[in-house]
C-alpha atoms as a PDB file:
ATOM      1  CA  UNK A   1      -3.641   8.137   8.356  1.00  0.00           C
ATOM      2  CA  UNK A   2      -1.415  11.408   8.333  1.00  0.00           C
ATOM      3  CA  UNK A   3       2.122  11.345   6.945  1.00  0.00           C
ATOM      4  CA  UNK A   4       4.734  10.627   9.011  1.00  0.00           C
ATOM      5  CA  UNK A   5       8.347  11.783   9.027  1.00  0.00           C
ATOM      6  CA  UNK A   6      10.806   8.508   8.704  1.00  0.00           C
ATOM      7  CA  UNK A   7      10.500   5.477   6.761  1.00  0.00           C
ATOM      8  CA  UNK A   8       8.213   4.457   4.139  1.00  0.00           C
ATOM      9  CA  UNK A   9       7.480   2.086   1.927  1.00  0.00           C
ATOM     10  CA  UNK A  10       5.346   1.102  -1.220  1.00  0.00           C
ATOM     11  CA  UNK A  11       4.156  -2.586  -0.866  1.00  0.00           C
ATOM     12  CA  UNK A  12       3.235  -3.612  -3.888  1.00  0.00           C
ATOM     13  CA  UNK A  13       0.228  -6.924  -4.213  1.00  0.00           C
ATOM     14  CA  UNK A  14       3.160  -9.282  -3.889  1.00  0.00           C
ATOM     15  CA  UNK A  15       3.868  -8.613  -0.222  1.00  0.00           C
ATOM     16  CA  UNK A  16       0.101  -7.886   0.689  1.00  0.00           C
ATOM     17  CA  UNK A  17      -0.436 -11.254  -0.072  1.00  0.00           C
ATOM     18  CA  UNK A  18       2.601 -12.641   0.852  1.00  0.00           C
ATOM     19  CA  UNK A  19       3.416 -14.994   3.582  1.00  0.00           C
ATOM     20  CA  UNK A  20       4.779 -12.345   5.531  1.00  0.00           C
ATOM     21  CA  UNK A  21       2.076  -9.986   5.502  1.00  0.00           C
ATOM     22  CA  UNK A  22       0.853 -10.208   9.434  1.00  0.00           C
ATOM     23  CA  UNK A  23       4.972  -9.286   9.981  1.00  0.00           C
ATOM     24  CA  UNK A  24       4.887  -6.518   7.611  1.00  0.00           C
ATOM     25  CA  UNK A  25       1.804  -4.953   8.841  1.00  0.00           C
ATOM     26  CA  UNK A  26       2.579  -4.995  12.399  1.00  0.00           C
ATOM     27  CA  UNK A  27       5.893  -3.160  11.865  1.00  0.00           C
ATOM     28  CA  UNK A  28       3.648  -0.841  10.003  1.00  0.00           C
ATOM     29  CA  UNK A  29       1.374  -0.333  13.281  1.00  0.00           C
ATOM     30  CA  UNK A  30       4.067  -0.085  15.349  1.00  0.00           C
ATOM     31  CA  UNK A  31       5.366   2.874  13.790  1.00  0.00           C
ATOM     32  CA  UNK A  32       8.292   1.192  12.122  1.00  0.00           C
ATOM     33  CA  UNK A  33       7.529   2.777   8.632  1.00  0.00           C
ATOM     34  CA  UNK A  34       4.503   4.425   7.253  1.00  0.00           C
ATOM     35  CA  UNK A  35       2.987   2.314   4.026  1.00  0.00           C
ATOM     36  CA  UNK A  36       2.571   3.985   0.582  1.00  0.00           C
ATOM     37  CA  UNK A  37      -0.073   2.706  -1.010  1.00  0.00           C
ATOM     38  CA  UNK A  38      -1.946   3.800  -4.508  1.00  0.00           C
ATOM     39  CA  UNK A  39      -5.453   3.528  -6.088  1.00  0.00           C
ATOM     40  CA  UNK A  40      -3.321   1.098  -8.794  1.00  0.00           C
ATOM     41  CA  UNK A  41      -2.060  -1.151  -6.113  1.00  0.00           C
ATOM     42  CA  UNK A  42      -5.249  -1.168  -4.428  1.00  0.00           C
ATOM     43  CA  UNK A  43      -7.294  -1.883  -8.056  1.00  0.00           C
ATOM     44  CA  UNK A  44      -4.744  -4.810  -8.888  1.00  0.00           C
ATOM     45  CA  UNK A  45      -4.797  -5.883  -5.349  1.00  0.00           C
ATOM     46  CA  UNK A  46      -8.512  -6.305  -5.795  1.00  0.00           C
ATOM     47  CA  UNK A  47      -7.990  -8.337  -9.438  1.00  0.00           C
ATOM     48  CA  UNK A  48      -6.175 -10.861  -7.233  1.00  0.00           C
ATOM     49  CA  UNK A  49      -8.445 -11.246  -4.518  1.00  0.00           C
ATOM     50  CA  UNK A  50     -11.024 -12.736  -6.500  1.00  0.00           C
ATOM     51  CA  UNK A  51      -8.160 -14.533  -8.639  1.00  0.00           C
ATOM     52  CA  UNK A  52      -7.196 -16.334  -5.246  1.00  0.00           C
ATOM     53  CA  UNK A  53     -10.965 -16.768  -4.169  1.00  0.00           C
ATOM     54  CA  UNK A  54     -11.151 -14.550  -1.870  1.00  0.00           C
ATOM     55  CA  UNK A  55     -14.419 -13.715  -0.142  1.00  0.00           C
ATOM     56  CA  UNK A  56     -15.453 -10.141  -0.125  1.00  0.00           C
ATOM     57  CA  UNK A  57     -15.598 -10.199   3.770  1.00  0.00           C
ATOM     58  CA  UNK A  58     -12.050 -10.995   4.000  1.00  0.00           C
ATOM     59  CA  UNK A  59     -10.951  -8.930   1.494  1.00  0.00           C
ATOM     60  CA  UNK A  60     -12.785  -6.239   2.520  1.00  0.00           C
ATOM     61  CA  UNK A  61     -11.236  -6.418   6.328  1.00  0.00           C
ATOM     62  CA  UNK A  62      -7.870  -5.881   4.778  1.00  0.00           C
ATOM     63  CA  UNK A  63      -8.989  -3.336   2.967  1.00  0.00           C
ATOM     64  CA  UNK A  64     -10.193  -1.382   5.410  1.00  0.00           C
ATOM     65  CA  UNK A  65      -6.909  -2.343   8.236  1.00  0.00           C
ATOM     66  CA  UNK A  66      -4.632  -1.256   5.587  1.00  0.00           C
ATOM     67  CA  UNK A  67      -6.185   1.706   5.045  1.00  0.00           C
ATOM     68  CA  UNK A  68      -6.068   3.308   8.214  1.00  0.00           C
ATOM     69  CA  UNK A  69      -2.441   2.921   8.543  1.00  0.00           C
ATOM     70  CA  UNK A  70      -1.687   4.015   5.323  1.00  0.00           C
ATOM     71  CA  UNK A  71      -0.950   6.363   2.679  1.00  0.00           C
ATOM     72  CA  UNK A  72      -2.541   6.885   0.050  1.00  0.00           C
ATOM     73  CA  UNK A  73      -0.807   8.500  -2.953  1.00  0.00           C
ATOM     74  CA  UNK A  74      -0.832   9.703  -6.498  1.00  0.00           C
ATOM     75  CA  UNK A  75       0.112   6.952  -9.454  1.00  0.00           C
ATOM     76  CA  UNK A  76       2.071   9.385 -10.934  1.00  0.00           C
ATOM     77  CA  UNK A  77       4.158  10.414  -7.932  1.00  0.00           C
ATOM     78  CA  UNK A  78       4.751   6.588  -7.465  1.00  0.00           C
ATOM     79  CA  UNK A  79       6.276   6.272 -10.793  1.00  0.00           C
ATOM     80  CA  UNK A  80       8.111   9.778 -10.317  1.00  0.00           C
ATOM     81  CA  UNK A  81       6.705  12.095 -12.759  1.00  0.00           C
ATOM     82  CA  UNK A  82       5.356  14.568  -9.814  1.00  0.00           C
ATOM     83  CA  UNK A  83       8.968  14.108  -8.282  1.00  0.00           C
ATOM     84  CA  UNK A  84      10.681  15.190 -11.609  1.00  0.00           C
ATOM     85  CA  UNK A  85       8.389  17.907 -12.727  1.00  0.00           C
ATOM     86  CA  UNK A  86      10.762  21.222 -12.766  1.00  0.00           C
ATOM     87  CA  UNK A  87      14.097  18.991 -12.639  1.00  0.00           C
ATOM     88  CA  UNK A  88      16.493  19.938 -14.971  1.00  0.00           C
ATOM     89  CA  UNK A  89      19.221  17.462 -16.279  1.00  0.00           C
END
């Protein structure tokens, strides 16, 4: 998925998994916000797939819905270090 203009936001493993996660990734679809995702969220998503006992079918359909309707970015420009690069204090 392309980036959007207007509202984003990281979800981190805790609301992926969360109760609320069909609500969350319907806004998403909708066009509400555009997710913000990393390959650190996705790697410690994974860990707690197979903590929960996850099959790899299921957790490979999320894997692949999220995916298409988000963004995937840097580490490092998710912690800020891209965004402060040049900044003077």
């Amino acid at each position: 998925m392309g980036w959007k203009r207007g509202l984003t936001a990281v979800l981190d493993t805790s609301v992926l998994l969360g109760i609320h996660r069909h609500d969350v990734l319907r806004f998403a679809v909708g066009g509400s916000y555009t997710i913000i995702w990393s390959n650190y969220i996705v790697q410690e998503l994974r860990r707690k797939f197979v903590e929960m006992g996850w099959g790899e079918a299921k957790a490979d359909a999320l894997f692949k819905f999220i995916d298409q309707i988000a963004v995937n970015v840097d580490t490092n420009w998710l912690n800020g270090e891209i965004m402060m690069t040049g900044c003077t204090m």
